[in-house]
Protein backbone atom coordinates (compact mmCIF):
# COMPACT_ATOMS: atom_id res chain seq x y z
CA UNK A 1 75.00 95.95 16.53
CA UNK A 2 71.51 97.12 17.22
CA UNK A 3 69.45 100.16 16.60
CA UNK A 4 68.45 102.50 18.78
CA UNK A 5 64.94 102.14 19.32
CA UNK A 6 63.32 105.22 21.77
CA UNK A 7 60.10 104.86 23.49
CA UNK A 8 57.83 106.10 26.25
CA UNK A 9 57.45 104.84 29.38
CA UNK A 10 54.85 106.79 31.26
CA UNK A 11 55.52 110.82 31.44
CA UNK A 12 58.89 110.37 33.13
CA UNK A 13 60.75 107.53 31.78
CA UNK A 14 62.27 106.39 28.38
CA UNK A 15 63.20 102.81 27.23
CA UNK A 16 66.29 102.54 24.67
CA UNK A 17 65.93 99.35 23.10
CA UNK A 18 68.66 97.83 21.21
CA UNK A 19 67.08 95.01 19.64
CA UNK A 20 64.82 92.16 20.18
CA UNK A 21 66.49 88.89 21.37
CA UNK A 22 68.95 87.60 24.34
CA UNK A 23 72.72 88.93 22.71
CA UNK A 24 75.72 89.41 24.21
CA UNK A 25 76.69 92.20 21.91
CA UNK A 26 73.14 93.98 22.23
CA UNK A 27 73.72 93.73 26.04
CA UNK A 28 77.05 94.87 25.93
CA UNK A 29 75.31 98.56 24.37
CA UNK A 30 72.90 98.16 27.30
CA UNK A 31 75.55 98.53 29.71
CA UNK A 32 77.64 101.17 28.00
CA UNK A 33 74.70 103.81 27.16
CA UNK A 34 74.35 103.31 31.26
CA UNK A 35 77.83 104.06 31.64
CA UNK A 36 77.65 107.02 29.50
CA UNK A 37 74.79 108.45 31.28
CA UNK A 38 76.20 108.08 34.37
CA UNK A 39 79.53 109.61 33.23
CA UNK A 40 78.00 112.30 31.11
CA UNK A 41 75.26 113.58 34.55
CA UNK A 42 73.17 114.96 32.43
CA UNK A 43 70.61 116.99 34.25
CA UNK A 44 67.40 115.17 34.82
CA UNK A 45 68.19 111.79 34.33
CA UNK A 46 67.75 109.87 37.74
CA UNK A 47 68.40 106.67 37.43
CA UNK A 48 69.03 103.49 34.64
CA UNK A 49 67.92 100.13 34.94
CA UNK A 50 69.28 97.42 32.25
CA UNK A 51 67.39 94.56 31.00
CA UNK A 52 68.65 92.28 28.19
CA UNK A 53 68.00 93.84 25.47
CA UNK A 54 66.86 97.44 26.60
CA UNK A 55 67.65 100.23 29.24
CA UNK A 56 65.29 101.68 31.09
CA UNK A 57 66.02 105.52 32.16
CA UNK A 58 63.85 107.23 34.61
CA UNK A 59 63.82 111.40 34.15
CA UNK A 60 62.68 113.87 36.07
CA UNK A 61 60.53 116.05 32.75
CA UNK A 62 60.54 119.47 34.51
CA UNK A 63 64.58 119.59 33.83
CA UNK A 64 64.91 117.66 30.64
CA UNK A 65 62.07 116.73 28.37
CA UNK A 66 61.86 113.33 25.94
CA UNK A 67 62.90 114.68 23.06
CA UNK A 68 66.08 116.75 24.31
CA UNK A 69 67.14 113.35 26.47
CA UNK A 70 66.75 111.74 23.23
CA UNK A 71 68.55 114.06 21.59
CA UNK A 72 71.50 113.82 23.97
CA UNK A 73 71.68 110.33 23.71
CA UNK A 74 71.72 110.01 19.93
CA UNK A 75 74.65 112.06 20.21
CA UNK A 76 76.83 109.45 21.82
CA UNK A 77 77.21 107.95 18.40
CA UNK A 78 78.11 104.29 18.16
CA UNK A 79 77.99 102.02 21.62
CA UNK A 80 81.08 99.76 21.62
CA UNK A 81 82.29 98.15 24.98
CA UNK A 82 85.85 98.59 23.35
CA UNK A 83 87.40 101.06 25.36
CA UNK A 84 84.61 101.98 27.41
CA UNK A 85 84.24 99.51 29.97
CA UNK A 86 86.48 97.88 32.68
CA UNK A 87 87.97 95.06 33.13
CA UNK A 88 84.93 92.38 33.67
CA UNK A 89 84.30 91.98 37.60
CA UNK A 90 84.13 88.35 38.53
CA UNK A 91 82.15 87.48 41.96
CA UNK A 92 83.25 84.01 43.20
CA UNK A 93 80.09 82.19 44.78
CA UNK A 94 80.93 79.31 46.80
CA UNK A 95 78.07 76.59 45.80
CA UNK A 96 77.64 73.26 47.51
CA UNK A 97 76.02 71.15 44.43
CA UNK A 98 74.44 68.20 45.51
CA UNK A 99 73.70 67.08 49.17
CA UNK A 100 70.04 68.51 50.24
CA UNK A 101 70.25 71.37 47.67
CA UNK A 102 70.82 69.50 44.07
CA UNK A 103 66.68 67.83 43.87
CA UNK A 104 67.08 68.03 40.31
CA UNK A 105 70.63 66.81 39.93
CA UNK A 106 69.33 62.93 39.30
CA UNK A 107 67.11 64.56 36.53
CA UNK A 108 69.57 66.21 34.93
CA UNK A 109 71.59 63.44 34.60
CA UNK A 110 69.41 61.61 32.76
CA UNK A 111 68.45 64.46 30.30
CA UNK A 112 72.02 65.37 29.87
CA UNK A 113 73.48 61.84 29.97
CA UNK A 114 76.31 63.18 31.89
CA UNK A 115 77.39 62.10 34.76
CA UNK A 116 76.98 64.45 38.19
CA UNK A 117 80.52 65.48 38.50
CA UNK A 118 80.39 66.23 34.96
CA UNK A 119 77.75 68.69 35.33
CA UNK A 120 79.43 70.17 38.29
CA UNK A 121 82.47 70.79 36.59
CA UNK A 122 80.77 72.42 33.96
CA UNK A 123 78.54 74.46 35.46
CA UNK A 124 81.52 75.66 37.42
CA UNK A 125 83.81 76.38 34.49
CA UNK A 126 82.03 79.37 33.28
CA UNK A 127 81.88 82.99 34.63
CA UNK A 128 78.22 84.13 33.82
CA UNK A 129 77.57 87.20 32.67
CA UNK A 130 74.43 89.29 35.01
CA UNK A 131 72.49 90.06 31.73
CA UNK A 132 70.18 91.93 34.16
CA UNK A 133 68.25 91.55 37.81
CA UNK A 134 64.43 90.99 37.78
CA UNK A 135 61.67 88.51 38.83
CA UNK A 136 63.11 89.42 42.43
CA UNK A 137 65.69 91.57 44.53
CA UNK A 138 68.54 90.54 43.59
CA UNK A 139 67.75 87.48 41.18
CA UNK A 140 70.53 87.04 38.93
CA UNK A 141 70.08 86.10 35.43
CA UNK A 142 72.90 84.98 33.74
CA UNK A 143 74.19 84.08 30.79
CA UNK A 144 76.89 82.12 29.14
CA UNK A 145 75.28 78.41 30.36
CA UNK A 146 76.48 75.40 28.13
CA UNK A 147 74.52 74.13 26.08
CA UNK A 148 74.82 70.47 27.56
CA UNK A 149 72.86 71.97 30.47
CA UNK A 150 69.91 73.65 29.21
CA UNK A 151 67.00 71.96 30.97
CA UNK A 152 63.32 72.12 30.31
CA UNK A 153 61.70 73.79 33.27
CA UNK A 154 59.36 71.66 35.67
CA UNK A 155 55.98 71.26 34.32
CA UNK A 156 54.47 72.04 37.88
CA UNK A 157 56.72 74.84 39.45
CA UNK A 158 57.70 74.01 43.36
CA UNK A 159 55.50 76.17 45.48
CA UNK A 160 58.65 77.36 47.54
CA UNK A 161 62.54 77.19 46.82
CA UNK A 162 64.73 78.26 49.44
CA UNK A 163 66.88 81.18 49.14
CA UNK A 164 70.33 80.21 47.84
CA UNK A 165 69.45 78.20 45.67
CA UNK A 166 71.00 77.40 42.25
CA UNK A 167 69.18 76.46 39.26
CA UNK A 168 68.98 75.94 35.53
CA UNK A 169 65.94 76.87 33.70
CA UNK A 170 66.16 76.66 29.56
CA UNK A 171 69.44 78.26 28.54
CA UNK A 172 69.85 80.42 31.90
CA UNK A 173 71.56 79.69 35.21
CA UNK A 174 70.66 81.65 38.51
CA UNK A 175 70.24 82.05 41.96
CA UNK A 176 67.11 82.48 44.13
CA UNK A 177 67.71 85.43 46.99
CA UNK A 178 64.83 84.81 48.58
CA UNK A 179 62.29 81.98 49.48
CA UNK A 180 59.48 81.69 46.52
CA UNK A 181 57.87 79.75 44.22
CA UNK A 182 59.75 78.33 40.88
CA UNK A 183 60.19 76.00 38.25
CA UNK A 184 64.17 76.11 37.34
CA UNK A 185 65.40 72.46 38.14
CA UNK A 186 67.86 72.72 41.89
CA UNK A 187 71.58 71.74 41.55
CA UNK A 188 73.03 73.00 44.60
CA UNK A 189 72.54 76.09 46.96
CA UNK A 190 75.06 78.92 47.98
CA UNK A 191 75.01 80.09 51.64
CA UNK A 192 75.84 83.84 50.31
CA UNK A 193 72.77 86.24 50.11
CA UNK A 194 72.26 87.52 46.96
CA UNK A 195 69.53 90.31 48.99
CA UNK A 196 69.91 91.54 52.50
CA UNK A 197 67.74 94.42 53.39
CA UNK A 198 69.58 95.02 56.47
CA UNK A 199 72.76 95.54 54.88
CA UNK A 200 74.30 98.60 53.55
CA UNK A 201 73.91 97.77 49.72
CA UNK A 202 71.13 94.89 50.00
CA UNK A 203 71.86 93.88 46.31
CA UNK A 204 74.56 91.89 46.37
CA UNK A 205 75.93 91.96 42.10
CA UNK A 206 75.04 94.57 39.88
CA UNK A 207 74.28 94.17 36.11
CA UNK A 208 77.07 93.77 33.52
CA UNK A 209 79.14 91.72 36.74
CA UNK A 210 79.86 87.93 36.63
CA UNK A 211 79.19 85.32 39.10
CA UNK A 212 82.20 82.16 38.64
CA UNK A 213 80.03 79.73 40.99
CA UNK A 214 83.17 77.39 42.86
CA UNK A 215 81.92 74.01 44.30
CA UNK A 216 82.17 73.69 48.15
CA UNK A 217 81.47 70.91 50.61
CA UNK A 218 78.66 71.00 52.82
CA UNK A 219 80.55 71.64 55.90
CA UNK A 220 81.91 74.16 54.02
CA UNK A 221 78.15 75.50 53.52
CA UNK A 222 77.59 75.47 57.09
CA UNK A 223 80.99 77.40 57.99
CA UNK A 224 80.33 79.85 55.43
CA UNK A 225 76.59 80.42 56.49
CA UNK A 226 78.48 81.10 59.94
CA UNK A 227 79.28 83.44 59.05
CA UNK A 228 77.50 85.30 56.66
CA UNK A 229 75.63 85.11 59.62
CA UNK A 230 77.44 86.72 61.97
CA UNK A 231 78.30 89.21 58.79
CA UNK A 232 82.07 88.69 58.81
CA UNK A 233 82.26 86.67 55.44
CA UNK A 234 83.28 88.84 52.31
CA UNK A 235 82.42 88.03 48.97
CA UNK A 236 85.96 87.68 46.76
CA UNK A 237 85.65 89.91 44.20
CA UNK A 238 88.71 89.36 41.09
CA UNK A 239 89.07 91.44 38.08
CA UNK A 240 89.91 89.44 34.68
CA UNK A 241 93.58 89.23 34.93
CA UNK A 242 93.83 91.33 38.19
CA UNK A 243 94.07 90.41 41.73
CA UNK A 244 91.27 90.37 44.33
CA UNK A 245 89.43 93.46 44.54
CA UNK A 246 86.88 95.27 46.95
């Protein structure tokens, strides 16, 4: 497990970092020092924001200075996720993979050498981990992609991708929330925003989630869209081994 590294960030934040490469087990301390802080309230501390490998907490240095807030946390002792986190909260995103969404899906046949239904039915057999939300609101990046899918990202990036749509870019899978530029390679598109300013929480997922992507026709795209539209569609929400939750 890693070390606890502590560092400045400006007069009124600290980053805890953990180690220095993409791990599920370094993550996993991420997401449980965040939990701890938020379960502990410890005066000052505003607000946490995880990243792979690091967290991020924001302090307010007139009620708790860096060293005390250090102190505090070294005190935890050991980050394990045993017995400290829930069961893992699995998002199902409907994803239409193919039709006018998949432009890369030829391509990654090829570099794969497996065929498209193949790489639909792996892509769809995982549930990704959100190692942490960046680049944009609500951009997902996930973890947990097969190694049969890893793709090279395009040598010229697209100047815009639509939102929705789902990509592979090296050993990550994601999901563009809103219209901008990119280079992951395009298998298929969801009709679900991933960021909605208008609504009450505009982030859809939340770091330390999962996202189980489940392949949909393209009427079903349409029908869905409908109604995320109209803002009557929910979002089915499972926990491991648990029925649906809100």
């Amino acid at each position: 497990m890693g070390k606890m590294k502590f560092l400045p960030a400006g007069d009124r934040a600290m980053i805890v970092e953990f180690g220095s490469e993409i791990d599920d087990a370094l993550n996993n301390q991420v997401h449980v020092l965040a939990k701890k802080l938020e379960e502990s309230q410890i005066r000052g501390v505003l607000e946490t924001v995880p990243t792979f490998r690091s967290l991020l907490i924001y302090y307010e240095p007139g009620e708790i200075k860096f060293g005390q807030l250090q102190e505090k946390i070294s005190a935890f002792g050991e980050l394990t996720a045993a017995g400290s986190q829930k069961k893992k909260r699995i998002l199902k995103i409907p994803c239409c993979y193919g039709a006018r969404f998949g432009q890369d899906l030829g391509f990654m046949e090829k570099h794969t050498g497996l065929t498209r239904d193949e790489i639909i039915a792996i892509h769809s057999s995982v549930d990704y981990k959100i190692y942490m939300l960046g680049f944009l609101p609500g951009f997902v990046y996930l973890g947990g992609l097969d190694k049969r899918l890893e793709m090279p990202r395009m040598t010229t990036p697209r100047v815009k991708i639509q939102p929705g749509a789902v990509g592979i870019g090296g050993s990550q899978t994601g999901v563009y929330p809103l219209a901008s530029p990119g280079g992951w390679r395009l298998m298929g598109g969801t009709p679900v925003d991933f960021y909605d300013p208008d609504r009450e929480n505009p982030i859809l997922c939340q770091a330390g989630e999962y996202i189980r992507f489940v392949p949909i026709s393209i009427d079903d795209y349409y029908d869905i869209r409908r109604e995320v539209v109209k803002g009557t569609y929910q979002v089915e929400a499972v926990e491991e081994g648990g029925e649906p939750c809100q």
